[in-house]
PDB file of N, CA and C in Angstrom:
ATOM      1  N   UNK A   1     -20.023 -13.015  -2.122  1.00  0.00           N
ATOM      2  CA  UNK A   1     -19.077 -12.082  -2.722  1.00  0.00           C
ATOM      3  C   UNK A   1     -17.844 -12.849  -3.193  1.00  0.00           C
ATOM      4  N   UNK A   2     -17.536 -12.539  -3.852  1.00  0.00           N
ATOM      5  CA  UNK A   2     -16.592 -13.259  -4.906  1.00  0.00           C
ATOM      6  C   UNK A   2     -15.161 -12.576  -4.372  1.00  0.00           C
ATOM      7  N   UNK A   3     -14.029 -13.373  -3.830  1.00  0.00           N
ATOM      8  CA  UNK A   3     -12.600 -12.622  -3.242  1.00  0.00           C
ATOM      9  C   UNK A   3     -12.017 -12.660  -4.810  1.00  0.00           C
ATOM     10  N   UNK A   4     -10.949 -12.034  -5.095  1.00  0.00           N
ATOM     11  CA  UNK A   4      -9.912 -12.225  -5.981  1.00  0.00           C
ATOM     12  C   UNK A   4      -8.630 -12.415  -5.367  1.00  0.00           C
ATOM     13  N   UNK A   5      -8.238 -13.226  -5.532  1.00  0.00           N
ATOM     14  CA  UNK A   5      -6.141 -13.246  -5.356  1.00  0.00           C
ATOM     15  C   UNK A   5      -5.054 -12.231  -6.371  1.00  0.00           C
ATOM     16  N   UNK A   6      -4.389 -11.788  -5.451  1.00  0.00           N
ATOM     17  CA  UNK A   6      -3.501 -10.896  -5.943  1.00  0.00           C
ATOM     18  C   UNK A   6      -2.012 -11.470  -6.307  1.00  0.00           C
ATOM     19  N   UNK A   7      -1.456 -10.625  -6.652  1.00  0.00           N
ATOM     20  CA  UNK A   7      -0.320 -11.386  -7.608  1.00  0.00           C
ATOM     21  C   UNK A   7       0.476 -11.566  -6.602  1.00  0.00           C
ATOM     22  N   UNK A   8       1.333 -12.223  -6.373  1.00  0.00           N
ATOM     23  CA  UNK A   8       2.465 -12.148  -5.449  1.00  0.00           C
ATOM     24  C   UNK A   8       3.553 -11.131  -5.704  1.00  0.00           C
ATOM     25  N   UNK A   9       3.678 -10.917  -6.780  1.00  0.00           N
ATOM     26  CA  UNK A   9       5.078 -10.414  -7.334  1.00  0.00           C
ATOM     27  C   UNK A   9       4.506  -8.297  -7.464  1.00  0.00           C
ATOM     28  N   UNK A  10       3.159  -8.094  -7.105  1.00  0.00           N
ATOM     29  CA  UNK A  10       2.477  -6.981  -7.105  1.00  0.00           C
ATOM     30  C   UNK A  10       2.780  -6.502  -5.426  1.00  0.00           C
ATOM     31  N   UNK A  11       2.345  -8.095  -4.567  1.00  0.00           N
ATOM     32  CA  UNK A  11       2.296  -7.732  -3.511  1.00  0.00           C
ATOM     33  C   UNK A  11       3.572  -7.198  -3.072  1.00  0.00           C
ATOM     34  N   UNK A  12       4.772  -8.127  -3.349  1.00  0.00           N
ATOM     35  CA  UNK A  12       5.909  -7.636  -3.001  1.00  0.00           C
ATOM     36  C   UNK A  12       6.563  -6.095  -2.886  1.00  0.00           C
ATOM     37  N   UNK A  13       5.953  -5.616  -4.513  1.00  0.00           N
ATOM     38  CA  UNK A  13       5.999  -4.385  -4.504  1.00  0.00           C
ATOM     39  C   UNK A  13       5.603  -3.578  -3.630  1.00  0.00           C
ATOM     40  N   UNK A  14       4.328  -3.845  -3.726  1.00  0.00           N
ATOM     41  CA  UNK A  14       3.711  -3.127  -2.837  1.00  0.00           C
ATOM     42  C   UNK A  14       4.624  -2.432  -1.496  1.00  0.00           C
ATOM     43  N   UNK A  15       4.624  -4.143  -0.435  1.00  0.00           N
ATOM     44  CA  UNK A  15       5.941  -3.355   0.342  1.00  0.00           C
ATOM     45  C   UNK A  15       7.364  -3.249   0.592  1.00  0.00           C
ATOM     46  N   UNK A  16       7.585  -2.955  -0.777  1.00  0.00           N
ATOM     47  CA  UNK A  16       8.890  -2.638  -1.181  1.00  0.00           C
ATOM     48  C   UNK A  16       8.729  -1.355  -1.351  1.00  0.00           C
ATOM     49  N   UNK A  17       7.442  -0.868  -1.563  1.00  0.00           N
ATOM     50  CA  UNK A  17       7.031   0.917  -1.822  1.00  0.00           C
ATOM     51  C   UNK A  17       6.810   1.325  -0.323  1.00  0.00           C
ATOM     52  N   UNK A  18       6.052   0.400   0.737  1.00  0.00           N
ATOM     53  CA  UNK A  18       5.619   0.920   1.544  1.00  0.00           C
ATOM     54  C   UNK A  18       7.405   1.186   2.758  1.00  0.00           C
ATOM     55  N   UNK A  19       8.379   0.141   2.307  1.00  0.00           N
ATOM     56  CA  UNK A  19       9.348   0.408   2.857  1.00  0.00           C
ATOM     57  C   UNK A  19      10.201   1.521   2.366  1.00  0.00           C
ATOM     58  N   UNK A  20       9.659   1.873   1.429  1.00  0.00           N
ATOM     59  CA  UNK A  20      10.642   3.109   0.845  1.00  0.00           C
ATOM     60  C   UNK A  20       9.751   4.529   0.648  1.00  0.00           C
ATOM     61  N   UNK A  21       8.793   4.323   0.882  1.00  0.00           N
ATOM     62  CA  UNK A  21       7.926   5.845   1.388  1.00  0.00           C
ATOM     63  C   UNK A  21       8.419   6.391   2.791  1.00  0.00           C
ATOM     64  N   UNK A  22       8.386   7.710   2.594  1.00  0.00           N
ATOM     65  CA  UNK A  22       8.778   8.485   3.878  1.00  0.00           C
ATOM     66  C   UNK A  22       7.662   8.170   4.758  1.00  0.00           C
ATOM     67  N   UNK A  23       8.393   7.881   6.334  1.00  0.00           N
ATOM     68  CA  UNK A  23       7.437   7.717   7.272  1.00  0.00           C
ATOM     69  C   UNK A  23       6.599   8.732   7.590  1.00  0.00           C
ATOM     70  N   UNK A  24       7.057   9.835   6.937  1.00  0.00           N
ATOM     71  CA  UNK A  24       5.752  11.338   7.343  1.00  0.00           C
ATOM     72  C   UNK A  24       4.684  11.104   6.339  1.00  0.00           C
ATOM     73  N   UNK A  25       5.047  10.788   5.487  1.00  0.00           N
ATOM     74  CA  UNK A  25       3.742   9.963   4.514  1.00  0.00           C
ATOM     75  C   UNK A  25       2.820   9.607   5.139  1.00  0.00           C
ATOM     76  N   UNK A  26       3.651   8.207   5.263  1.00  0.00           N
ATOM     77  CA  UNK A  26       2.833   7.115   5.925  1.00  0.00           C
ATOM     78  C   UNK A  26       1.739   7.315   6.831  1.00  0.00           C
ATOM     79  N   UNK A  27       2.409   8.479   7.472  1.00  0.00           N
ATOM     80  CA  UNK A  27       1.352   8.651   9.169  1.00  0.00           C
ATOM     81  C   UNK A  27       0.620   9.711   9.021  1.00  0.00           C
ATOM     82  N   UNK A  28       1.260  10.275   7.705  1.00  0.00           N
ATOM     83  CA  UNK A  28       0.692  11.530   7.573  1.00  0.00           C
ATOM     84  C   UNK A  28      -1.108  11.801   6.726  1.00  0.00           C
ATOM     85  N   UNK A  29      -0.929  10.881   6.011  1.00  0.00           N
ATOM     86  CA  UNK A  29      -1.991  10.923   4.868  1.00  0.00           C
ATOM     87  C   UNK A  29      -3.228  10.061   5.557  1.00  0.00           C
ATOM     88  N   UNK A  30      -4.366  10.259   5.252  1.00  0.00           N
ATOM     89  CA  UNK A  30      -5.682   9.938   5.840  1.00  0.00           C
ATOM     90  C   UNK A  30      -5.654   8.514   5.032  1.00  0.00           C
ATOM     91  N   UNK A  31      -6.756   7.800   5.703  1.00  0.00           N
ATOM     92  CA  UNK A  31      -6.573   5.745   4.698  1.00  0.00           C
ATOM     93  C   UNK A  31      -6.845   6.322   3.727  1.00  0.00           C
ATOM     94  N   UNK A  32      -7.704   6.934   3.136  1.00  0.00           N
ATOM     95  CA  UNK A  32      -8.240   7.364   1.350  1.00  0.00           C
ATOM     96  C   UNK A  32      -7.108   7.810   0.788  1.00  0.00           C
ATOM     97  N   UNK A  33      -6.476   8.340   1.260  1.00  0.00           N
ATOM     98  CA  UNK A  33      -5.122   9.535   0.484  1.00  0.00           C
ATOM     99  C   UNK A  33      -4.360   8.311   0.943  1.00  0.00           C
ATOM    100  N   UNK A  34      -3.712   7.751   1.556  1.00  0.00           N
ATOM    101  CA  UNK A  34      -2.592   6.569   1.370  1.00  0.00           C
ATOM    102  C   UNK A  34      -3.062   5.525   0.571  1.00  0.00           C
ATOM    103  N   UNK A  35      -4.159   4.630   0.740  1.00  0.00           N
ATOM    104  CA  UNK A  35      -4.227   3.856  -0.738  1.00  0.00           C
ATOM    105  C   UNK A  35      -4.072   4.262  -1.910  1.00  0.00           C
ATOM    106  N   UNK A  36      -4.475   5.964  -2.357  1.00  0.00           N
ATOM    107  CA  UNK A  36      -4.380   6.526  -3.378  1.00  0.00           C
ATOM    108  C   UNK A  36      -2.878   6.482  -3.781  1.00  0.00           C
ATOM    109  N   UNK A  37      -2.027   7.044  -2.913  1.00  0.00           N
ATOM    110  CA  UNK A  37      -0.892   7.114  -3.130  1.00  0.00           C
ATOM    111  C   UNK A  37       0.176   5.788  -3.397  1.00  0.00           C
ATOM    112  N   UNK A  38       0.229   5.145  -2.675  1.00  0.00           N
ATOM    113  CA  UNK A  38       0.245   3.538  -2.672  1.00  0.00           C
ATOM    114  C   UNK A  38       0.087   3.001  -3.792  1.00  0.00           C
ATOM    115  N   UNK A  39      -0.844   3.097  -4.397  1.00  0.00           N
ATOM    116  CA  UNK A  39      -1.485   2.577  -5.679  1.00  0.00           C
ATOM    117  C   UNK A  39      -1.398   3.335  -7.321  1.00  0.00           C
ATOM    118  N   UNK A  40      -1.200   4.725  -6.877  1.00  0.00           N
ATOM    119  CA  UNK A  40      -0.522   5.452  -7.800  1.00  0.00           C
ATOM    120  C   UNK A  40       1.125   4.832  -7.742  1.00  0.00           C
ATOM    121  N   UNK A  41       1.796   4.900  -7.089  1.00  0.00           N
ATOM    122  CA  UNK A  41       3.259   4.469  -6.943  1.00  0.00           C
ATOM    123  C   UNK A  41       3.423   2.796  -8.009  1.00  0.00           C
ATOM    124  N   UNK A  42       2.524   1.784  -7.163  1.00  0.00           N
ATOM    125  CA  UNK A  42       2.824   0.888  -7.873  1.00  0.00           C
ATOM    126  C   UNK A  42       1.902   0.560  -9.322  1.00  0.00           C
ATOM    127  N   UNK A  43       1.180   1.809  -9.822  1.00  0.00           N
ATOM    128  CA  UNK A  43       0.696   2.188 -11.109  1.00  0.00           C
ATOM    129  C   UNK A  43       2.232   2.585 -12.063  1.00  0.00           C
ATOM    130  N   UNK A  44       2.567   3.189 -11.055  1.00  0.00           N
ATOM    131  CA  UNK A  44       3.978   3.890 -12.412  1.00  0.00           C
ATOM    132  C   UNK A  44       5.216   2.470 -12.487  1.00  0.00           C
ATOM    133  N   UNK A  45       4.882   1.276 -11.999  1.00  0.00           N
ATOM    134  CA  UNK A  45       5.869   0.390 -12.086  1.00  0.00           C
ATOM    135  C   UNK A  45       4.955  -0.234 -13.504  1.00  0.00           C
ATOM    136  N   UNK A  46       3.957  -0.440 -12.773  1.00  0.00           N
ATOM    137  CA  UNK A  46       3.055  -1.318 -13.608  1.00  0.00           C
ATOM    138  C   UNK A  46       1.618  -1.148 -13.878  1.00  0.00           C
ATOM    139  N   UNK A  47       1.186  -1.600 -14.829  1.00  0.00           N
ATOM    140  CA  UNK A  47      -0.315  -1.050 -14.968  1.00  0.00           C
ATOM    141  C   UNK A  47      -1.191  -2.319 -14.547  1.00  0.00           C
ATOM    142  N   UNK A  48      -2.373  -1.851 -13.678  1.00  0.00           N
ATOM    143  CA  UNK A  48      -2.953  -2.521 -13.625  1.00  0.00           C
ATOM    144  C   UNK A  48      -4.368  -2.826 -14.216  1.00  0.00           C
ATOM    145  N   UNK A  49      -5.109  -3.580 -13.905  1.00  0.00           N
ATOM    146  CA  UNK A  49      -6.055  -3.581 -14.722  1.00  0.00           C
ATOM    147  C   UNK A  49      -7.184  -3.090 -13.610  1.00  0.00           C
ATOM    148  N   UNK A  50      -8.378  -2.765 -14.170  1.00  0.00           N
ATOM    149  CA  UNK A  50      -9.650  -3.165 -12.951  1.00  0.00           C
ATOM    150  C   UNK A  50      -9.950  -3.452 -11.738  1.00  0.00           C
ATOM    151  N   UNK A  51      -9.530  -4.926 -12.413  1.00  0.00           N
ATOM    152  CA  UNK A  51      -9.925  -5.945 -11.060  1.00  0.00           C
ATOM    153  C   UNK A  51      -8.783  -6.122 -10.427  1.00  0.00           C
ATOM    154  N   UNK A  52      -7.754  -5.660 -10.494  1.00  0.00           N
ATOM    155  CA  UNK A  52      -6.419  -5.731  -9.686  1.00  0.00           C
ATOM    156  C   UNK A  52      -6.410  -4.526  -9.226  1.00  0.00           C
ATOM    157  N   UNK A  53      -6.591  -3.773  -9.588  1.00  0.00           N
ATOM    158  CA  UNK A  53      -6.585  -1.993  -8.809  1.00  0.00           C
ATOM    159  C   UNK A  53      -8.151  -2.438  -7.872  1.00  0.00           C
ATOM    160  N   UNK A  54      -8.919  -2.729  -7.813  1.00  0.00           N
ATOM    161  CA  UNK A  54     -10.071  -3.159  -6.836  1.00  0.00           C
ATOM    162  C   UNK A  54      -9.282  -3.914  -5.749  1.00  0.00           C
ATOM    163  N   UNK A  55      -9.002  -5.243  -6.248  1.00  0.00           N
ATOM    164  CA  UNK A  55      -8.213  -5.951  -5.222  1.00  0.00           C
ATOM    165  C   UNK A  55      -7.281  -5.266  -4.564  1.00  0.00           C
ATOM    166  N   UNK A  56      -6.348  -4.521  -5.549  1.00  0.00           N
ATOM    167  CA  UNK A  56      -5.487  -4.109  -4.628  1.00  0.00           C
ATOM    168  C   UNK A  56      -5.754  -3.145  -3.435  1.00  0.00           C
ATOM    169  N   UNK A  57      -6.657  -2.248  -4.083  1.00  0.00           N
ATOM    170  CA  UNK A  57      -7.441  -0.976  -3.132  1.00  0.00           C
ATOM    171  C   UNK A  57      -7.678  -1.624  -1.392  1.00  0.00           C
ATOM    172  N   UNK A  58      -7.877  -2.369  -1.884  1.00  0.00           N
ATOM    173  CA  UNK A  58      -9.288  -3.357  -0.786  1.00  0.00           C
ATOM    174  C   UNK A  58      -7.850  -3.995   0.297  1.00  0.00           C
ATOM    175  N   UNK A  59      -7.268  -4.542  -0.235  1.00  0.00           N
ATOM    176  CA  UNK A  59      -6.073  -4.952   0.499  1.00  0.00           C
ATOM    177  C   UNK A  59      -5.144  -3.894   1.199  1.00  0.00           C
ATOM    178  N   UNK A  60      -5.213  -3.214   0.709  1.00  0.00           N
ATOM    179  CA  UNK A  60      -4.486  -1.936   0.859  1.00  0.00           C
ATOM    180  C   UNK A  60      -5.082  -1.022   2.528  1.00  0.00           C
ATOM    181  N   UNK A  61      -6.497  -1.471   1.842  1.00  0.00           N
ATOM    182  CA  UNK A  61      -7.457  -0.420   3.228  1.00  0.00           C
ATOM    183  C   UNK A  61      -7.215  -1.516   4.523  1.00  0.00           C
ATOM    184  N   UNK A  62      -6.941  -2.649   4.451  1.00  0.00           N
ATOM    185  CA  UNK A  62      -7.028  -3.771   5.076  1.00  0.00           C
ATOM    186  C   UNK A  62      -6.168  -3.637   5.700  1.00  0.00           C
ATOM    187  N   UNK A  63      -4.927  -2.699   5.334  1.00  0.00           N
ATOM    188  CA  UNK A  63      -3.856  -3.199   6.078  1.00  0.00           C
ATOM    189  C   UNK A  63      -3.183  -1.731   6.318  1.00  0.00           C
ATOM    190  N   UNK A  64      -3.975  -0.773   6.503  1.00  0.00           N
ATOM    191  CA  UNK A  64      -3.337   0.349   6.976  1.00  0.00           C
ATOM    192  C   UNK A  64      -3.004   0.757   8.195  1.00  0.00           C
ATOM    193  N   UNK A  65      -3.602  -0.381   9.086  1.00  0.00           N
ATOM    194  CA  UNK A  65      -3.230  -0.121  10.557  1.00  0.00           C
ATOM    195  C   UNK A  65      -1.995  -0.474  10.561  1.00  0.00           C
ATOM    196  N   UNK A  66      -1.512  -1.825   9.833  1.00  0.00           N
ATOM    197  CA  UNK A  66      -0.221  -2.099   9.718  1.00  0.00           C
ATOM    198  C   UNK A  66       0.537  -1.707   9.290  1.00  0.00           C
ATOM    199  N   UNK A  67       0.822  -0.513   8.125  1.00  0.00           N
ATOM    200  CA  UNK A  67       1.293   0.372   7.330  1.00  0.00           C
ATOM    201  C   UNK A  67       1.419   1.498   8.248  1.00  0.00           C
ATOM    202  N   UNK A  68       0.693   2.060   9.428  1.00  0.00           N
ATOM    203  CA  UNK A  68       1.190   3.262   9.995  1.00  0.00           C
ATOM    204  C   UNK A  68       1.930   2.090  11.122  1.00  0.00           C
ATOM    205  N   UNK A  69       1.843   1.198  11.860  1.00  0.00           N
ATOM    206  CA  UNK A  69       2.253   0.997  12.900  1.00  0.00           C
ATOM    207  C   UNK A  69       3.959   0.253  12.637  1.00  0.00           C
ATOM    208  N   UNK A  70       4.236  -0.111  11.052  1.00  0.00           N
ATOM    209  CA  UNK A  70       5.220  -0.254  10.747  1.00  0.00           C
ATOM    210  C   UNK A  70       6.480   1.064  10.385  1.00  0.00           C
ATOM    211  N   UNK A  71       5.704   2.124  10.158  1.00  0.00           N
ATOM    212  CA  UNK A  71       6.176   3.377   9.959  1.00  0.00           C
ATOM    213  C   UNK A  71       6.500   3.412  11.464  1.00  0.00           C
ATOM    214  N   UNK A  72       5.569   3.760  12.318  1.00  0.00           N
ATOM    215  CA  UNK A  72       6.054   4.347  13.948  1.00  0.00           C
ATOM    216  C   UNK A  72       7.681   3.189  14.378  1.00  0.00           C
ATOM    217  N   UNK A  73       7.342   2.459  14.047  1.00  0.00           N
ATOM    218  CA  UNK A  73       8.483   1.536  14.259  1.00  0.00           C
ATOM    219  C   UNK A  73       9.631   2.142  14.059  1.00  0.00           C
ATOM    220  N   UNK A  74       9.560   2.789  12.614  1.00  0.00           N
ATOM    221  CA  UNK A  74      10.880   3.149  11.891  1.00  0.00           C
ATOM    222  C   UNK A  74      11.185   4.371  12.581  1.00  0.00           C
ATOM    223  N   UNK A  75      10.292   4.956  12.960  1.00  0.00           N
ATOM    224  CA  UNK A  75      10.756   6.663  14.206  1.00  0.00           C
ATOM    225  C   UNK A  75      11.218   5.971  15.227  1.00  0.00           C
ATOM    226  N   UNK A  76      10.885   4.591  15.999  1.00  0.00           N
ATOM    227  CA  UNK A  76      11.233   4.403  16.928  1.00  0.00           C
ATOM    228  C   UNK A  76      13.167   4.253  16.774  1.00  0.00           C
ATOM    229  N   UNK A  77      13.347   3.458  15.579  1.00  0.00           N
ATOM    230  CA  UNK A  77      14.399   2.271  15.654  1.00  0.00           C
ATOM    231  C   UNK A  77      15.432   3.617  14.970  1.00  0.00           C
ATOM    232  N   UNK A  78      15.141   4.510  14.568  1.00  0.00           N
ATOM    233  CA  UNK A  78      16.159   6.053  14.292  1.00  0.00           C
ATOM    234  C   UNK A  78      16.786   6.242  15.417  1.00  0.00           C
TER     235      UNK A  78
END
């Protein structure tokens, strides 16, 4: 299987969105409905193509344990 590399300057975004989404989001939405959302968000910055909306998807599912457990953080540290 063939990996792809993602942009750096995509990734950043990325959690620059995931730090500025409401934590009821975050914890709130099932993995399918948060990559969706996630990826819609950094669609309206920038368009992606294909194989970068794949990659990104995929990265995205990869790291949603870390995406809610960084949210619980933020209820904690309120």
């Amino acid at each position: 299987m063939k990996t792809y590399s993602i942009n750096s300057k995509i990734l950043r975004q990325l959690w620059s969105i995931v730090e500025e989404t409401q934590t009821s989001t975050l914890l709130g939405l099932n993995d399918t409905d948060l990559v969706k959302q996630l990826l819609e968000q950094i669609e309206k910055q920038k368009a992606l193509n294909p194989q970068e909306t794949n990659t990104l998807s995929a990265y995205i599912h990869s790291k949603t344990l870390l995406i809610r457990d960084l949210a619980q953080a933020r209820l904690v540290n309120c």
